[in-house]
N, C-alpha and C. Protein backbone atom coordinates (compact mmCIF):
# COMPACT_ATOMS: atom_id res chain seq x y z
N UNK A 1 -18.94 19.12 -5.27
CA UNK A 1 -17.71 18.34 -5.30
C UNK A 1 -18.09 16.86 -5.35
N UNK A 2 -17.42 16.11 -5.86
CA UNK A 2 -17.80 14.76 -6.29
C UNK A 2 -16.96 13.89 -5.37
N UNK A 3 -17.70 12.56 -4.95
CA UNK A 3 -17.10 12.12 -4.13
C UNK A 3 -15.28 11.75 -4.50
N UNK A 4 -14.98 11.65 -5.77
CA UNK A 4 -13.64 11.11 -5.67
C UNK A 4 -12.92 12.61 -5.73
N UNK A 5 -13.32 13.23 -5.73
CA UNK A 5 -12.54 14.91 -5.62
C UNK A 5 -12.49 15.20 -4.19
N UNK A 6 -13.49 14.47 -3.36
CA UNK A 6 -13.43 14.92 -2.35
C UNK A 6 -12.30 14.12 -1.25
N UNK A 7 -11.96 14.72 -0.06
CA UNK A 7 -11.17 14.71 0.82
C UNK A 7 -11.04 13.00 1.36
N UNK A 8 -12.56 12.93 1.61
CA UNK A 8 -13.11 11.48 1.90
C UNK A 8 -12.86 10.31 1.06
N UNK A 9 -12.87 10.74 -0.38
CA UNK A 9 -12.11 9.42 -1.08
C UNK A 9 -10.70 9.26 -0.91
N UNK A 10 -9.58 10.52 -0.66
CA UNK A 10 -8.60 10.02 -0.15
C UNK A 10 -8.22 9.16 1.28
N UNK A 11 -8.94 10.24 1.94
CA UNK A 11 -8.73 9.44 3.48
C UNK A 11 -9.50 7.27 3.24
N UNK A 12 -9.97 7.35 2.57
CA UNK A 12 -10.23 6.31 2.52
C UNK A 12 -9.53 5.43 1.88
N UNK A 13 -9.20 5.40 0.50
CA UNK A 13 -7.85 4.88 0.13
C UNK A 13 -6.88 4.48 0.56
N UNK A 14 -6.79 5.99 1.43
CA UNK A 14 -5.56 5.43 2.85
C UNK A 14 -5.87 4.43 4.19
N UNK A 15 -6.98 4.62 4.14
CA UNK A 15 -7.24 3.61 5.58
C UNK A 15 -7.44 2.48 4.70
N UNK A 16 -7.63 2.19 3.94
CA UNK A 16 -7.65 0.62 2.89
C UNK A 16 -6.19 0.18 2.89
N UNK A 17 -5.46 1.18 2.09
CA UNK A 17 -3.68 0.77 2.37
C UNK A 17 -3.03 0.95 3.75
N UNK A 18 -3.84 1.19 4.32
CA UNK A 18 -3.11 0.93 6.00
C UNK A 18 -3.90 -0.10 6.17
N UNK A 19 -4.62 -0.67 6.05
CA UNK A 19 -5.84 -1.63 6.60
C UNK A 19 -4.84 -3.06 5.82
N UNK A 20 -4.02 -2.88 4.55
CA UNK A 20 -3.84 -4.21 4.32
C UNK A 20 -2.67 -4.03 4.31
N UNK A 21 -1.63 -3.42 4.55
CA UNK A 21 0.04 -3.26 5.01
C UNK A 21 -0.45 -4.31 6.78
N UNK A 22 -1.21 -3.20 7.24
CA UNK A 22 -1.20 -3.95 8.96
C UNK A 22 -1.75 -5.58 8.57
N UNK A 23 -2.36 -6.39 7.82
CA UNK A 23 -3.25 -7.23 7.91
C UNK A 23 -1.82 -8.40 7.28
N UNK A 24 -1.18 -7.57 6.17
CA UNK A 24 -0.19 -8.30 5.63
C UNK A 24 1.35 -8.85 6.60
N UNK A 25 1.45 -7.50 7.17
CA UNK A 25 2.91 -7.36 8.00
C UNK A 25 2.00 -8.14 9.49
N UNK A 26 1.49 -8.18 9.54
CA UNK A 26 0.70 -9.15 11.23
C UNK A 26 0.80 -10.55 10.82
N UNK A 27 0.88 -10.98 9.59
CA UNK A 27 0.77 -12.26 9.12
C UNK A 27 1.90 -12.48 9.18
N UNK A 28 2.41 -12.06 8.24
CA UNK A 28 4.34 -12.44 7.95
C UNK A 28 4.74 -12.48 9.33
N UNK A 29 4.60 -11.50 10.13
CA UNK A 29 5.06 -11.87 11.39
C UNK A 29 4.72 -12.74 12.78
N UNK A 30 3.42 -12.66 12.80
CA UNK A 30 2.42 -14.39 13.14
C UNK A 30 3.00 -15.66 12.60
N UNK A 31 2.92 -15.75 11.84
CA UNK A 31 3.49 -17.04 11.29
C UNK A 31 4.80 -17.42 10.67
N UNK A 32 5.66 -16.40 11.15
CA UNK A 32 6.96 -16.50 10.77
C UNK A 32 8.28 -17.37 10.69
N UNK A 33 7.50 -18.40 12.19
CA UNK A 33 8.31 -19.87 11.93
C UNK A 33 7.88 -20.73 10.41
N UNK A 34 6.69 -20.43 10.44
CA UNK A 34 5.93 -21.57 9.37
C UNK A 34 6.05 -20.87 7.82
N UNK A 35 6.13 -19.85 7.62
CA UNK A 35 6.14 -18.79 6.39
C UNK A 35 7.31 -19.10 5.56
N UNK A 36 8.07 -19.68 5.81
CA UNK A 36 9.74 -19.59 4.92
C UNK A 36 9.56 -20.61 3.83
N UNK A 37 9.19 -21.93 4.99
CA UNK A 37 9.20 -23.09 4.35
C UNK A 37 7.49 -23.10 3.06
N UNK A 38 6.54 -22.39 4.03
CA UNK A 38 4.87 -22.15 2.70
C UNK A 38 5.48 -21.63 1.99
N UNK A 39 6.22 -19.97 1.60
CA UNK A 39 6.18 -19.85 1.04
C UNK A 39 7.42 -19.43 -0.45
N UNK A 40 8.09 -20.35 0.42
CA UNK A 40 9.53 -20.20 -0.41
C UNK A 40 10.33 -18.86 -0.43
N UNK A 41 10.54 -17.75 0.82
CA UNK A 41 10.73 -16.65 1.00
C UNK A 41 11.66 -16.87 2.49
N UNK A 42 12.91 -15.85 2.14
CA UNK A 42 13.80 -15.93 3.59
C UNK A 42 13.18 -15.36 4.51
N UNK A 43 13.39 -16.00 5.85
CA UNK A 43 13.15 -15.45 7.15
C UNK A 43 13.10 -14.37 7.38
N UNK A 44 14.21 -13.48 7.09
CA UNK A 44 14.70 -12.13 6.95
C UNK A 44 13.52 -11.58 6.34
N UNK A 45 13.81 -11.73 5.07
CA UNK A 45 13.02 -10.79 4.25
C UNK A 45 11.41 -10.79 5.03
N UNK A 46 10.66 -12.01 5.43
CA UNK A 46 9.58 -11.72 5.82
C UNK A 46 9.53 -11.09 7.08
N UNK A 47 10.38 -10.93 8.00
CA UNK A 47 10.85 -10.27 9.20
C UNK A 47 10.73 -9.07 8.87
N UNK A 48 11.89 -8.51 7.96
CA UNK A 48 12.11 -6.57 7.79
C UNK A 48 10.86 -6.63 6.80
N UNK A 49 10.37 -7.38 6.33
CA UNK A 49 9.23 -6.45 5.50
C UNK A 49 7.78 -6.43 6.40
N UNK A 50 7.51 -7.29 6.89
CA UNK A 50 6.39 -7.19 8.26
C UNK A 50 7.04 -6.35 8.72
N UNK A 51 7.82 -6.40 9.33
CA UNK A 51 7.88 -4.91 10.20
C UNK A 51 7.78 -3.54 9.87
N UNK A 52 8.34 -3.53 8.30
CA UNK A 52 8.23 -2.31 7.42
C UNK A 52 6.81 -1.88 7.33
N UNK A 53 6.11 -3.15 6.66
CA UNK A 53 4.69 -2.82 6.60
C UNK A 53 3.61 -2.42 7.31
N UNK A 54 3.35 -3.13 9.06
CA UNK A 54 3.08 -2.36 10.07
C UNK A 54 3.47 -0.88 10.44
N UNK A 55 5.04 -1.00 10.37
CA UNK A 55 5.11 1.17 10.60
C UNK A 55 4.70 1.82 9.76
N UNK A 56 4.51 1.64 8.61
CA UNK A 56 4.03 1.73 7.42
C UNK A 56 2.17 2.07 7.21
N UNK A 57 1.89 0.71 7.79
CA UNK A 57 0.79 1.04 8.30
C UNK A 57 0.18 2.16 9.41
N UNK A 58 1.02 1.79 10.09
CA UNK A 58 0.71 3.41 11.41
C UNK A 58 0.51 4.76 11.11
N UNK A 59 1.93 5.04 9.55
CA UNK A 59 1.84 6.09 9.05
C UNK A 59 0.77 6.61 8.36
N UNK A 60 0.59 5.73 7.26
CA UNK A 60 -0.17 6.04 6.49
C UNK A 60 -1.55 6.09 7.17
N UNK A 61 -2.25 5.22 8.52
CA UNK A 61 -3.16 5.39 8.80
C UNK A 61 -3.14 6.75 9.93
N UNK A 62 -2.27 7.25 10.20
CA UNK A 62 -2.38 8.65 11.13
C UNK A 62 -2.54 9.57 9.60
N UNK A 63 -1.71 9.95 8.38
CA UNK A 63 -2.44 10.57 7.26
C UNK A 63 -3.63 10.70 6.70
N UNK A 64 -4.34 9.37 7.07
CA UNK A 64 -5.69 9.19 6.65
C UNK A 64 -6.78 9.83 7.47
N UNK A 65 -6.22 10.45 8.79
CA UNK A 65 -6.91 11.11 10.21
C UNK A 65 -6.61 12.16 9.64
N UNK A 66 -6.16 12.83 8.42
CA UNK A 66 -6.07 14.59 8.97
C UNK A 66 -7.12 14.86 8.04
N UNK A 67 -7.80 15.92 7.99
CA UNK A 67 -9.26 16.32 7.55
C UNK A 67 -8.88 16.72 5.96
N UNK A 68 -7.24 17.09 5.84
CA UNK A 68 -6.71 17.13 4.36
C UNK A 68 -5.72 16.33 3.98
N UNK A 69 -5.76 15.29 3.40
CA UNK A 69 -4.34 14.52 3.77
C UNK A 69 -3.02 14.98 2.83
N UNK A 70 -2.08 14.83 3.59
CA UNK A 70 -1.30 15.97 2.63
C UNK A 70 -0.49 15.30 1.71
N UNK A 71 -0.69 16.02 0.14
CA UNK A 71 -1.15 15.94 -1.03
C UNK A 71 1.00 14.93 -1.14
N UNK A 72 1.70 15.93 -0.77
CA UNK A 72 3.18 15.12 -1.09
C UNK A 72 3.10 14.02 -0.26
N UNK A 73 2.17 13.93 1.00
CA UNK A 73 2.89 11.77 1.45
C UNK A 73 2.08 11.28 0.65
N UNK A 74 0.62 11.60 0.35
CA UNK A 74 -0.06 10.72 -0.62
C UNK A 74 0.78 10.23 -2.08
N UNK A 75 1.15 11.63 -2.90
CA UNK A 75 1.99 11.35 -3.65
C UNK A 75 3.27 10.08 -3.75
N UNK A 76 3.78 10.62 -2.20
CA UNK A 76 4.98 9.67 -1.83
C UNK A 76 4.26 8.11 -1.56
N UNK A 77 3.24 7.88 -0.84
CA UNK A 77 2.86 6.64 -0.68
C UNK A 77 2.39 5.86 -1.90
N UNK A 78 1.57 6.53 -3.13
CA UNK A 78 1.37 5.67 -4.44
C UNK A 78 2.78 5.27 -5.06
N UNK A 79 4.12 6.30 -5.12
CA UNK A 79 5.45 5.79 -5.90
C UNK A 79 5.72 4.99 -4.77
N UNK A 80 5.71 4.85 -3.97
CA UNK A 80 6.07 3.54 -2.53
C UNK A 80 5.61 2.53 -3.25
N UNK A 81 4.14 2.67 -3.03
CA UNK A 81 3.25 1.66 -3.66
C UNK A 81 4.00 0.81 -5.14
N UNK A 82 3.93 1.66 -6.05
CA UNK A 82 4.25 1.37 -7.35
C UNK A 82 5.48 0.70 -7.27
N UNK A 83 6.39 1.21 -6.19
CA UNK A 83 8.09 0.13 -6.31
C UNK A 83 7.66 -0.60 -4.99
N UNK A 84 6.72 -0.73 -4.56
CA UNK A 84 6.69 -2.07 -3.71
C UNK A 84 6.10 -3.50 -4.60
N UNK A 85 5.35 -2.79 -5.70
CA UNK A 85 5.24 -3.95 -6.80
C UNK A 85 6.32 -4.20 -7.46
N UNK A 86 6.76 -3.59 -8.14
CA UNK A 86 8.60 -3.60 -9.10
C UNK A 86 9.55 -4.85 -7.74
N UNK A 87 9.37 -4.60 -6.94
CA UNK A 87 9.84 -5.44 -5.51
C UNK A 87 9.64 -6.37 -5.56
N UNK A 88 8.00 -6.64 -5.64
CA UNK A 88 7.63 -8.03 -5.42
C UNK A 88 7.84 -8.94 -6.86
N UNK A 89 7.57 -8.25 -8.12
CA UNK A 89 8.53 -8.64 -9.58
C UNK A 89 9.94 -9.50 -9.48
N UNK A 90 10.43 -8.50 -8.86
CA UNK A 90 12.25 -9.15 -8.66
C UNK A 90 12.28 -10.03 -7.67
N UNK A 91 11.18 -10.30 -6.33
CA UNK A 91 11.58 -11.40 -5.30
C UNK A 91 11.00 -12.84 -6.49
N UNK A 92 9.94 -12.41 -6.73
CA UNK A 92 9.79 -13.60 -7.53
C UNK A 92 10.17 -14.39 -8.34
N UNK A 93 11.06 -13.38 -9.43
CA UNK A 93 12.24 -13.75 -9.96
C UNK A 93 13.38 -14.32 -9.56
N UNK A 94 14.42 -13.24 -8.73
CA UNK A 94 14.99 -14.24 -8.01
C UNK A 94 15.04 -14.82 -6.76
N UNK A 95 14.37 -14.95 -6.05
CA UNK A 95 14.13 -16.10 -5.00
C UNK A 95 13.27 -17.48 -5.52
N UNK A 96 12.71 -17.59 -6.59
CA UNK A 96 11.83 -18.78 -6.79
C UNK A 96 10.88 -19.33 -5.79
N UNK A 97 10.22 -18.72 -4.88
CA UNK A 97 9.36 -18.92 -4.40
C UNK A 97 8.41 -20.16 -4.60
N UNK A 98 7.65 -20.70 -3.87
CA UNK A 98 6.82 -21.84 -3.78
C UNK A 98 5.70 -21.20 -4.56
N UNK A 99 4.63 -22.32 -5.32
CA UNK A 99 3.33 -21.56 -5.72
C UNK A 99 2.55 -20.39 -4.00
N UNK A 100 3.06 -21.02 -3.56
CA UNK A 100 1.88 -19.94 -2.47
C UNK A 100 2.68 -19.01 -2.35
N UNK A 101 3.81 -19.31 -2.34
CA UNK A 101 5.01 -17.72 -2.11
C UNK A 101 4.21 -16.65 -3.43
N UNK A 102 4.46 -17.36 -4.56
CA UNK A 102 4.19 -16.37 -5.70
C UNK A 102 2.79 -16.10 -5.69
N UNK A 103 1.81 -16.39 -5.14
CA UNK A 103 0.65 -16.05 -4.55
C UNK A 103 0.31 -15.18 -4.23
N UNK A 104 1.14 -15.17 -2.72
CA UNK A 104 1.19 -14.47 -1.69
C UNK A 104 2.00 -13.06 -1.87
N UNK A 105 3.06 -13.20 -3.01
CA UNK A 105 3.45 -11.89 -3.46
C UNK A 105 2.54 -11.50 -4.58
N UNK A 106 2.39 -12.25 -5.17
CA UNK A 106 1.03 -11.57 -6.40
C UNK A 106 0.09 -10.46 -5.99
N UNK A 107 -0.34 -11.37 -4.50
CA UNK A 107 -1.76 -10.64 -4.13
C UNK A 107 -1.35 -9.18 -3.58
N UNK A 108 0.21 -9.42 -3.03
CA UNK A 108 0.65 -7.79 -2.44
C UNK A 108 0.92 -6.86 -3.62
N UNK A 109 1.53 -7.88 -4.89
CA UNK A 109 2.01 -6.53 -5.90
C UNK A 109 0.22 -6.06 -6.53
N UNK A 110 -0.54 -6.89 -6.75
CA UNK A 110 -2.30 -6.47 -7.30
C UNK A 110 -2.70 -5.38 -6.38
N UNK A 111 -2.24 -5.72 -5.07
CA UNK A 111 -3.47 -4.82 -3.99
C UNK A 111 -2.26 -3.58 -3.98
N UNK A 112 -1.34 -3.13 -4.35
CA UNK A 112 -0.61 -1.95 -3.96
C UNK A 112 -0.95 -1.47 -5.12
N UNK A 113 -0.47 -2.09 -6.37
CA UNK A 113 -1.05 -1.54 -7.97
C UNK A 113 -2.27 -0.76 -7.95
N UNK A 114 -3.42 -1.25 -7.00
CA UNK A 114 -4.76 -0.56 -6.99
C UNK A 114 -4.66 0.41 -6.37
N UNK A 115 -4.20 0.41 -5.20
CA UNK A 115 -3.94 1.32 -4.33
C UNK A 115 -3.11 2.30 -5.23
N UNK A 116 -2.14 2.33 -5.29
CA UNK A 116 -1.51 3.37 -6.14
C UNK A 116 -2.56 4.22 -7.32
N UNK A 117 -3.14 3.34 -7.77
CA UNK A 117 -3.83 3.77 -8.77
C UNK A 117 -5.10 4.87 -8.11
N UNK A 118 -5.63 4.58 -6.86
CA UNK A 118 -6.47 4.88 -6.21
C UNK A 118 -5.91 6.16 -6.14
N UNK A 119 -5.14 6.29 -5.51
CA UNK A 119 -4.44 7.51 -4.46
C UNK A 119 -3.96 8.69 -5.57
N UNK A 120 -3.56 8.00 -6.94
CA UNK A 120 -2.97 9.28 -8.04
C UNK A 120 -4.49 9.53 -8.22
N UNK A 121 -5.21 8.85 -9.00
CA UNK A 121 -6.92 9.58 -9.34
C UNK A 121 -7.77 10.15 -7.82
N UNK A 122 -7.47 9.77 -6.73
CA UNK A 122 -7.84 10.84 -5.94
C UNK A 122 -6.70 12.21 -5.61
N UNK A 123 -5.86 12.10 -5.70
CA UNK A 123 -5.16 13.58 -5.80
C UNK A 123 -5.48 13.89 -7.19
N UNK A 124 -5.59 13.67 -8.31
CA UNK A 124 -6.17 14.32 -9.46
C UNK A 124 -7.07 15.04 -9.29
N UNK A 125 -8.42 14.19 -8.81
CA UNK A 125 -9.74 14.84 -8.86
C UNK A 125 -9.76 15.75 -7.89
N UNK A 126 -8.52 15.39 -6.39
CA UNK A 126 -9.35 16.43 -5.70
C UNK A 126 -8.56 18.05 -5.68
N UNK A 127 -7.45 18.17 -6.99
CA UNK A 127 -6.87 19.34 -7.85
C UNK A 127 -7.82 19.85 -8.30
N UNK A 128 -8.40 18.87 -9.38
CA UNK A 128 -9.70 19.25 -10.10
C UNK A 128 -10.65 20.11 -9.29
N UNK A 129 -11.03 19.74 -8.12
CA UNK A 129 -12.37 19.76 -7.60
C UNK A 129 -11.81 21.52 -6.90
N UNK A 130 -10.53 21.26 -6.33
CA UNK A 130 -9.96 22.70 -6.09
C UNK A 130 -10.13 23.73 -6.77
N UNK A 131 -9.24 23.74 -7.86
CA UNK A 131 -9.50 24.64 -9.26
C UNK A 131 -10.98 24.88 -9.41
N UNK A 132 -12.04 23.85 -9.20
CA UNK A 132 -13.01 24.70 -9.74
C UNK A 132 -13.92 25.30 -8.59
N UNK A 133 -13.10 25.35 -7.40
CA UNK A 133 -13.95 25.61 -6.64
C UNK A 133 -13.79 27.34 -6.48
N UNK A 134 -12.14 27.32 -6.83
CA UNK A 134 -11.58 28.76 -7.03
C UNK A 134 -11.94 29.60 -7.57
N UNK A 135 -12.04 28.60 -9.07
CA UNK A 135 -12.98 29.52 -9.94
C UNK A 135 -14.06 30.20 -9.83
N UNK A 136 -14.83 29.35 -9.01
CA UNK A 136 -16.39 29.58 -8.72
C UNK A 136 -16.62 30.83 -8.03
């Protein structure tokens, strides 16, 4: 079995997207007096989405603990992923954000895009790696 077929490239994927939901949502909410005015983004919104992103984080990093991670939240967490970018598209649009705002959402819609991307080619391969193990 090859490492991206295997179990371990998912669980890892996932502790990467829990590793930067918690790193992202600790910020927004750390610096939440000072964040509106950097980065041209409402109070609110950086409020419910730090907070989103931390439970978020919790979840996805207790999935990343099970020895199989199961195949529909992974599923569910890359289309998360994929419309948490489509998200950050439309804040940018309409809120007009400061250059660091559009930055600062850039870098979240890039790092979920990967992630997503991560998490469908490790449930691919590790179908793949199933099937042929059946076969065998």
């Amino acid at each position: 079995m090859s490492f991206l077929a295997s179990p371990t490239f998912l669980r890892r994927v996932l502790w990467a997207d829990a590793a930067s939901c918690l790193a992202s949502g600790a910020v927004q909410l750390a610096a939440l007096e000072a964040l509106p005015a950097l980065l041209g983004l409402p109070r609110a919104l950086l409020l419910e989405s730090g907070l989103f992103l931390l439970a978020y984080a919790l979840v996805v990093g207790w999935v990343a603990t099970r020895p199989q991670p199961p195949r529909a939240l992974v599923a569910l967490f890359a289309i998360g992923n994929a419309g948490w970018a489509v998200g950050c598209a439309l804040a940018v649009a309409w809120l007009a954000p400061t250059a660091l705002g559009v930055a600062w959402v850039a870098m979240q819609a890039a790092t979920v895009l990967v992630l997503a991307d991560l998490q469908w080619l490790g449930l691919r391969r590790s179908a793949a790696g199933r099937e042929t193990a059946h076969a065998a």
